[in-house]
Protein backbone atom coordinates (compact mmCIF):
# COMPACT_ATOMS: atom_id res chain seq x y z
CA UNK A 1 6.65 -16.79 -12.46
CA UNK A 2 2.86 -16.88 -12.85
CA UNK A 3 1.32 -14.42 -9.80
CA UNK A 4 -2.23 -13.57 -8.71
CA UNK A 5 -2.54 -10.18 -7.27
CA UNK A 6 -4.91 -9.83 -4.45
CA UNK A 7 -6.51 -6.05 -4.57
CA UNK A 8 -4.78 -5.65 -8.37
CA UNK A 9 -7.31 -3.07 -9.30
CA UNK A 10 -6.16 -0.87 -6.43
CA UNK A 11 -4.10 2.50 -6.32
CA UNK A 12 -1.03 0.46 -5.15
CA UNK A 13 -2.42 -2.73 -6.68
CA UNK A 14 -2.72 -1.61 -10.43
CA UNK A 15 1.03 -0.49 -10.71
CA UNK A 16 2.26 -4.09 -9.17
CA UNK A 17 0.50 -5.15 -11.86
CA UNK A 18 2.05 -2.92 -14.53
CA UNK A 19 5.61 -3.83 -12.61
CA UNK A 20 4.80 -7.60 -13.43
CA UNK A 21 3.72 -7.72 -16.99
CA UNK A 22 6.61 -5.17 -17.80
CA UNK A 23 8.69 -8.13 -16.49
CA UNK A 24 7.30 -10.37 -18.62
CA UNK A 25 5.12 -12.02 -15.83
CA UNK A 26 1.20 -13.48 -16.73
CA UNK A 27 -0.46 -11.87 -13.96
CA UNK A 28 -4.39 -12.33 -12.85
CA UNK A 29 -6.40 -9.71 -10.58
CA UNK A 30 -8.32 -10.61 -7.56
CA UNK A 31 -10.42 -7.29 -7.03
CA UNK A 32 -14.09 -6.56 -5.74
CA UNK A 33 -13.54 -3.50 -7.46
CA UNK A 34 -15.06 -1.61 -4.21
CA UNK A 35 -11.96 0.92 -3.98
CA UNK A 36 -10.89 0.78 -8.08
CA UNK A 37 -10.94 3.69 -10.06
CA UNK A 38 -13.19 3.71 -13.20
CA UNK A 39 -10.85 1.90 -15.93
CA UNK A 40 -7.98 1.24 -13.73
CA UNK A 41 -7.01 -1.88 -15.70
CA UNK A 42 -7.95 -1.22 -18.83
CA UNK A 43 -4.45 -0.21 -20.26
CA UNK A 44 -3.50 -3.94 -19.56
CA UNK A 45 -5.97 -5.08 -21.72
CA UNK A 46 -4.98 -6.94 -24.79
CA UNK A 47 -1.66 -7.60 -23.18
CA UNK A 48 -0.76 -11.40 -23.83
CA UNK A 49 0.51 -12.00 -19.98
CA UNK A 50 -2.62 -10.14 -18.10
CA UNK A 51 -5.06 -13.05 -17.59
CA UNK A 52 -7.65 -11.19 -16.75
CA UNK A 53 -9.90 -10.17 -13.79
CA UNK A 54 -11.19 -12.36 -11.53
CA UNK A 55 -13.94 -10.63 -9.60
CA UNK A 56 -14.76 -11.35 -5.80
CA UNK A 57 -13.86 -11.20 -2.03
CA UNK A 58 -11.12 -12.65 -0.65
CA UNK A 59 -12.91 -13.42 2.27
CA UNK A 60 -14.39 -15.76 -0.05
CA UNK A 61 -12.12 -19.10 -0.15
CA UNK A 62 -14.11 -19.76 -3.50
CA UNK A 63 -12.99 -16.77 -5.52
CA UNK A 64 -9.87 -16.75 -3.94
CA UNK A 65 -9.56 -20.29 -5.90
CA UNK A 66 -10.66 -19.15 -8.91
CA UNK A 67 -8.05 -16.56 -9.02
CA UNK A 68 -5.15 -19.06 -8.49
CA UNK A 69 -5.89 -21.00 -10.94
CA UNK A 70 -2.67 -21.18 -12.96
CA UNK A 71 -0.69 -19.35 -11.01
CA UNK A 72 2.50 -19.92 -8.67
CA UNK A 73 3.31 -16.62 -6.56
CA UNK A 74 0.39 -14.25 -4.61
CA UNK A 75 0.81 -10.84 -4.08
CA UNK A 76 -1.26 -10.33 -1.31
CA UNK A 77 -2.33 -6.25 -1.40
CA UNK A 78 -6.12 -6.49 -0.85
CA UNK A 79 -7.05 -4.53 2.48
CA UNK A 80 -9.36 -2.37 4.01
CA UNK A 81 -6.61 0.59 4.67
CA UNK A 82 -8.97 3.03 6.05
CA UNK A 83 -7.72 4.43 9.32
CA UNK A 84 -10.36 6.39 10.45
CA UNK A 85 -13.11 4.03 9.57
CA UNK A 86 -11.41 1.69 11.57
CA UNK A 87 -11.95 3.67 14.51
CA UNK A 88 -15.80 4.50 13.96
CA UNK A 89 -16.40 0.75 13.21
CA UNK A 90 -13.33 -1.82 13.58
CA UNK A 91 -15.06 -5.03 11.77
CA UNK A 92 -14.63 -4.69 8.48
CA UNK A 93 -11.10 -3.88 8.83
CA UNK A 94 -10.74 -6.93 10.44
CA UNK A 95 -12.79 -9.23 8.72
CA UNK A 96 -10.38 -7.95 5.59
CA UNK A 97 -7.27 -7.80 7.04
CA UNK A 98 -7.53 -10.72 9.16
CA UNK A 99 -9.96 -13.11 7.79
CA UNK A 100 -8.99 -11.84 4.14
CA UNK A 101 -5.34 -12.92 5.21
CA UNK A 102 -5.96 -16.04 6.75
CA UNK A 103 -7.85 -17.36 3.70
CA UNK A 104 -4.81 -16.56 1.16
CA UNK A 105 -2.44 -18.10 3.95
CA UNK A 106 -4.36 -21.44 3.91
CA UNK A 107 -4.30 -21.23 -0.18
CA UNK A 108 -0.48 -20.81 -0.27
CA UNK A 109 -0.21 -23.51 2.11
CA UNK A 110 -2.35 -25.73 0.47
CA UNK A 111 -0.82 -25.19 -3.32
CA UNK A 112 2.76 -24.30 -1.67
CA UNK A 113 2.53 -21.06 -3.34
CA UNK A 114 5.37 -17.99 -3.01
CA UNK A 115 3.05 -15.01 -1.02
CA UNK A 116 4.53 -11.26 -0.68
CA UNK A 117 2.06 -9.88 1.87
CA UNK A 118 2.24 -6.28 1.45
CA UNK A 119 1.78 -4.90 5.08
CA UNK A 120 1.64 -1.28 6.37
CA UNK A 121 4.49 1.06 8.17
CA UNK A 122 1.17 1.87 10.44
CA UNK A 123 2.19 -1.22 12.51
CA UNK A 124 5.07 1.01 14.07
CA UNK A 125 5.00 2.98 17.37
CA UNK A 126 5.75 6.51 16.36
CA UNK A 127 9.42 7.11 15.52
CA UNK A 128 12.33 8.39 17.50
CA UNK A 129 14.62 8.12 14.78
CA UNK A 130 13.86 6.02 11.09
CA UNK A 131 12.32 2.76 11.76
CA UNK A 132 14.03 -0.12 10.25
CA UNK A 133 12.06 -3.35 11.17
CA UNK A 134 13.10 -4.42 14.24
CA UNK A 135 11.10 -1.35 15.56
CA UNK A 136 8.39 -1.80 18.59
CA UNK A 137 4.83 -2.68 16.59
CA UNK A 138 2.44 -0.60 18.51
CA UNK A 139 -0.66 -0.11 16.76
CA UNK A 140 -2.95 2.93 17.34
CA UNK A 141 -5.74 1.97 15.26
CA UNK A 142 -8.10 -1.12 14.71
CA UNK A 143 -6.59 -1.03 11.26
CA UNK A 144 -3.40 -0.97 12.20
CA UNK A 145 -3.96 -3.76 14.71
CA UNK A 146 -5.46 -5.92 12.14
CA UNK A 147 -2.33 -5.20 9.45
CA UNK A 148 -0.23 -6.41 12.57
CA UNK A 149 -2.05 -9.32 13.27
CA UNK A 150 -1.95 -10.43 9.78
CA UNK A 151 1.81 -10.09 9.86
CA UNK A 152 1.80 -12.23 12.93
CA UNK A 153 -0.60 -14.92 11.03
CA UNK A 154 1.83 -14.98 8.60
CA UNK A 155 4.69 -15.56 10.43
CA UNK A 156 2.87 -18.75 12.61
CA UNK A 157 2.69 -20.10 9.15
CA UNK A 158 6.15 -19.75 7.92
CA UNK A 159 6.97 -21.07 11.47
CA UNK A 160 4.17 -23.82 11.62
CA UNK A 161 4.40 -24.93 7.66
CA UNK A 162 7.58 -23.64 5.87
CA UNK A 163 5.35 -21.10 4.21
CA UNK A 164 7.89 -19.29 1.84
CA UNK A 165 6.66 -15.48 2.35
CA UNK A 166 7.93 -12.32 2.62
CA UNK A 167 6.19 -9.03 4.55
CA UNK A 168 6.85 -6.27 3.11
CA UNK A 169 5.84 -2.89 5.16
CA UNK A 170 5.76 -0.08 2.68
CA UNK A 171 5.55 3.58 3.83
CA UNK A 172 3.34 6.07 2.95
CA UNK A 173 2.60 5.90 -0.40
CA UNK A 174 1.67 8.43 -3.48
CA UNK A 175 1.08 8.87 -6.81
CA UNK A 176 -1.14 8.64 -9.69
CA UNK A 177 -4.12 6.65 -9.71
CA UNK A 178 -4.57 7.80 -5.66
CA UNK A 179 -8.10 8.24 -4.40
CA UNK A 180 -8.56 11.56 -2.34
CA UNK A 181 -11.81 10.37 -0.65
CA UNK A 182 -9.54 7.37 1.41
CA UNK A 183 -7.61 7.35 4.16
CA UNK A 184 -3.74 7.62 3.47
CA UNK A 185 -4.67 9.75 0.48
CA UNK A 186 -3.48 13.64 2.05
CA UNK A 187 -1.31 14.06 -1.28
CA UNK A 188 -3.91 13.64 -4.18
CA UNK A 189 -6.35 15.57 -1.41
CA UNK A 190 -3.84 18.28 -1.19
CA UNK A 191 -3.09 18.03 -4.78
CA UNK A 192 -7.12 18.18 -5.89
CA UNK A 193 -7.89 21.15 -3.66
CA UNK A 194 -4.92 22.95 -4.50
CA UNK A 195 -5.80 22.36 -8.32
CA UNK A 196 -9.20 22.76 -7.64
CA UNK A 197 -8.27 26.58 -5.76
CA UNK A 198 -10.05 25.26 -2.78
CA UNK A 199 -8.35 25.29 0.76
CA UNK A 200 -5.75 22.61 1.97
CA UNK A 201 -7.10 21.45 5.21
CA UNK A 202 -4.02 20.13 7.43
CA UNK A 203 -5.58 18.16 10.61
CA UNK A 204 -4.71 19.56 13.82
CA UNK A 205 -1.22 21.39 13.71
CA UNK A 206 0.19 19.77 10.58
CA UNK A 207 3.36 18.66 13.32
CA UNK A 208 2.97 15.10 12.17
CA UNK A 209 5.42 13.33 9.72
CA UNK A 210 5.44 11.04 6.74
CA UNK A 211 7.95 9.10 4.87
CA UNK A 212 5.96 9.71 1.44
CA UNK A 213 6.75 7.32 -1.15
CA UNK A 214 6.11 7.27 -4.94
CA UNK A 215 3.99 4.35 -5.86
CA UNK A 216 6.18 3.23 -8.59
CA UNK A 217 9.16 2.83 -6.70
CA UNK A 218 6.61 1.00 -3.61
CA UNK A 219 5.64 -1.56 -6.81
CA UNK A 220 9.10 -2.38 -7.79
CA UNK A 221 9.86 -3.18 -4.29
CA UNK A 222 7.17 -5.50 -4.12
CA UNK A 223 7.59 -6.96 -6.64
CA UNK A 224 11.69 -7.65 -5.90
CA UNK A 225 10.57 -8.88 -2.69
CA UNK A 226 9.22 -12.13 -4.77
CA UNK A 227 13.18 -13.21 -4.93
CA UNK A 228 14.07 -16.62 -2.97
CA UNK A 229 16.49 -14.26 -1.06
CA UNK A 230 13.92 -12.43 0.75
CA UNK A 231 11.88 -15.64 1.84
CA UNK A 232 11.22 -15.37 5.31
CA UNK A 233 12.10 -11.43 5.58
CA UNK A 234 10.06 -8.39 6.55
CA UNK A 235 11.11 -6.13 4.71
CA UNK A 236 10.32 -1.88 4.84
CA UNK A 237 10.36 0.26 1.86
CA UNK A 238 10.72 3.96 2.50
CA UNK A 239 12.84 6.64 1.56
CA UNK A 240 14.15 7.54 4.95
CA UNK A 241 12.95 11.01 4.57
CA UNK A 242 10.49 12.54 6.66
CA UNK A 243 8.34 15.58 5.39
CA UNK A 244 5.56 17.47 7.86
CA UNK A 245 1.77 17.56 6.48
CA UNK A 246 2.32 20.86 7.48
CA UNK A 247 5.68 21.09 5.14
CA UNK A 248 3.85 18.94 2.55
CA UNK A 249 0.79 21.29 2.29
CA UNK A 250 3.36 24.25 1.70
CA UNK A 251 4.88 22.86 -0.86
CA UNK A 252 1.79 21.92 -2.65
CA UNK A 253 0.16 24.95 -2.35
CA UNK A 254 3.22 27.10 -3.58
CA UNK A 255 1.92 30.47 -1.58
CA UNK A 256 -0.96 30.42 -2.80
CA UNK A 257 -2.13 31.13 1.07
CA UNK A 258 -5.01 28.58 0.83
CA UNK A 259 -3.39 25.93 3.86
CA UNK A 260 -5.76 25.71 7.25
CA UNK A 261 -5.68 23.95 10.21
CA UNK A 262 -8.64 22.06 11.45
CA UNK A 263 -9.52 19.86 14.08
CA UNK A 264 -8.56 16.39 13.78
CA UNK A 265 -11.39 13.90 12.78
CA UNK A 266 -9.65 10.85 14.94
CA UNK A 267 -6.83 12.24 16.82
CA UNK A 268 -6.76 9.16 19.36
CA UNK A 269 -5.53 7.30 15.96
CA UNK A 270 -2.93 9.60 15.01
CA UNK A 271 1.01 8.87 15.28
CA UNK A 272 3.04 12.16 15.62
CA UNK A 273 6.44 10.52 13.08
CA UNK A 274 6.77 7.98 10.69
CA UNK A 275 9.95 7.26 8.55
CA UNK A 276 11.67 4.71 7.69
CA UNK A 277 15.27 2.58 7.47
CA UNK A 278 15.32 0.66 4.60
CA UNK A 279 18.85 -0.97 4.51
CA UNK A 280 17.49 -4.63 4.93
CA UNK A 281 15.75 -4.12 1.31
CA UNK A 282 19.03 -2.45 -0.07
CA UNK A 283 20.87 -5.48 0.77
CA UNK A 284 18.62 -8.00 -0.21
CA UNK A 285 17.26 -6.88 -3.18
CA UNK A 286 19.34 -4.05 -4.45
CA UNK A 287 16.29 -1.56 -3.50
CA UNK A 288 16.05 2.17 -2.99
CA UNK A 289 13.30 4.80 -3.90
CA UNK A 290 14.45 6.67 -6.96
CA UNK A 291 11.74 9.46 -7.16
CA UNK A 292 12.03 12.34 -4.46
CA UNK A 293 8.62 13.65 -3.32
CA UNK A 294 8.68 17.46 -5.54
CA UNK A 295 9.06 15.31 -8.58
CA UNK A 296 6.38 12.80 -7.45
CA UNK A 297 4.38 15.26 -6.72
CA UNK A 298 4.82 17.16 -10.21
CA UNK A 299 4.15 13.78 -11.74
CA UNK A 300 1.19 13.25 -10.14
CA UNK A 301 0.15 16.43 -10.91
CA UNK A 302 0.11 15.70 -14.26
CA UNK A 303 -1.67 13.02 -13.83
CA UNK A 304 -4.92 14.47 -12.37
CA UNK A 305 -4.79 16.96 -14.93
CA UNK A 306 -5.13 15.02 -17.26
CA UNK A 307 -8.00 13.05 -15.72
CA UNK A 308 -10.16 16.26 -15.42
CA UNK A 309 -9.22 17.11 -18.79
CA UNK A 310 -11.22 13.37 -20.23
């Protein structure tokens, strides 16, 4: 396998990457670099399977063949994943997320390349009971509705072309190399004001659940999903257990007393549980999460530590 990962640079991007060349797999980024951390692929550097960066938009069919050059397998992570945003102004998530898409669909289709589109548990209604993927897709955001649509995109081409792809709807996901200052990020935000001895702000009552899952275990899940026996699946990676932001603050704060409740920036966009059934990926590919959230969280701990201490 040769693969080109779309948003490689990324929080979740960077450690497909790492999950890839520790396979033995050359590997090129696609990255605009507009949401990568300072250095974030500089430790593959000197590596004989990285090929390199290739800089640019993929709403830009141009770069987007640059970057495939040489390569038989996308993993398709780049996004605009910013909830609230989406709410305050819903075009760039779609342009992204929908034009993005459509332009690495029509490369696949045109090379006959292997995609893993790495979608979003976000597409879910909120959850009676863990989701598995069969669950009702009711999107409360523009974001979320663009993820969805993507998925659907996807799935026309399968239908209409014999695209061989897999979607692959990871939950919410942790861990080092996490921004704070973007949506989806409430554990390095938690984690950097707790460190930091400022106050953990939990929006509105803290009520609302997460499936939180470490980022390594999301990678190696993506990455398995490249495996002929998951062509044509949608697959969710989770660890079927569900933790409160409320619980989640606790922990992280350790009674220190510096948790608060305040008002919700985008409440209309909120969804009150999310966690997930991930038996499909068990059975296909062998798959399970392997890190439970207090020793993710120590780990990532560690990790910003030691970035403030560079």
């Amino acid at each position: 396998m040769s693969a080109l990962v779309t948003g490689g640079a990324g929080f979740i991007g960077r450690q497909v990457v790492a999950e890839l060349l520790d396979r033995g797999v050359a590997v090129r980024v696609l990255d605009d670099l507009s949401r990568a951390r300072p250095g974030s692929l500089e430790a593959f550097e000197g590596r004989p399977s990285f090929l390199g960066l290739t800089k640019g938009d993929i709403t830009d069919p141009a770069a987007l063949r640059r970057g495939l050059l040489g390569v038989d397998t996308i993993f398709h992570l780049a996004a605009s994943v910013d909830v609230g945003a989406s709410v305050y102004g819903p075009v760039p998530a779609v342009r992204a997320n929908v034009l993005g898409t459509l332009n690495v669909l029509e490369a696949a289709r045109a090379a006959n390349l292997r995609l893993v589109l790495v979608s979003t548990c976000h597409v879910y209604a909120s959850a009676a009971g863990p989701l598995d993927e069969g669950a009702a897709t009711v999107p409360a955001s523009p974001y979320a509705a663009s993820k969805l649509a993507a998925d659907d995109l996807a799935v026309g081409y399968r239908r209409a072309f014999g695209l061989r792809d897999t979607i692959v709807r990871p939950f919410n996901i942790y861990g080092p190399w996490q921004r704070s200052d973007l949506e989806g990020g409430v554990v390095a935000r938690f984690l950097q004001a707790a460190m930091a001895d400022r106050t953990l702000d939990v929006h509105g009552d803290g009520a609302q659940t997460r499936d939180f899952l470490f980022v390594e275990d999301a990678a190696r899940g993506i990455v398995d999903a490249s495996v002929e026996a998951a062509v044509g699946q949608t697959l969710n990676l989770a660890t079927g257990r569900e933790t409160s932001i409320a619980e989640l603050a606790a922990l992280i704060d350790a009674g220190a007393g510096r948790v608060r409740q305040v008002p919700h920036p985008h409440p209309q966009a909120e969804v009150e549980r999310y966690f997930g059934n991930a038996a499909r990926a068990h059975e296909l590919l062998n798959w399970r999460a392997r890190v439970a959230l207090p020793e993710g969280l120590a780990r990532t701990r560690a990790w910003f530590a030691e970035l403030a201490a560079r």
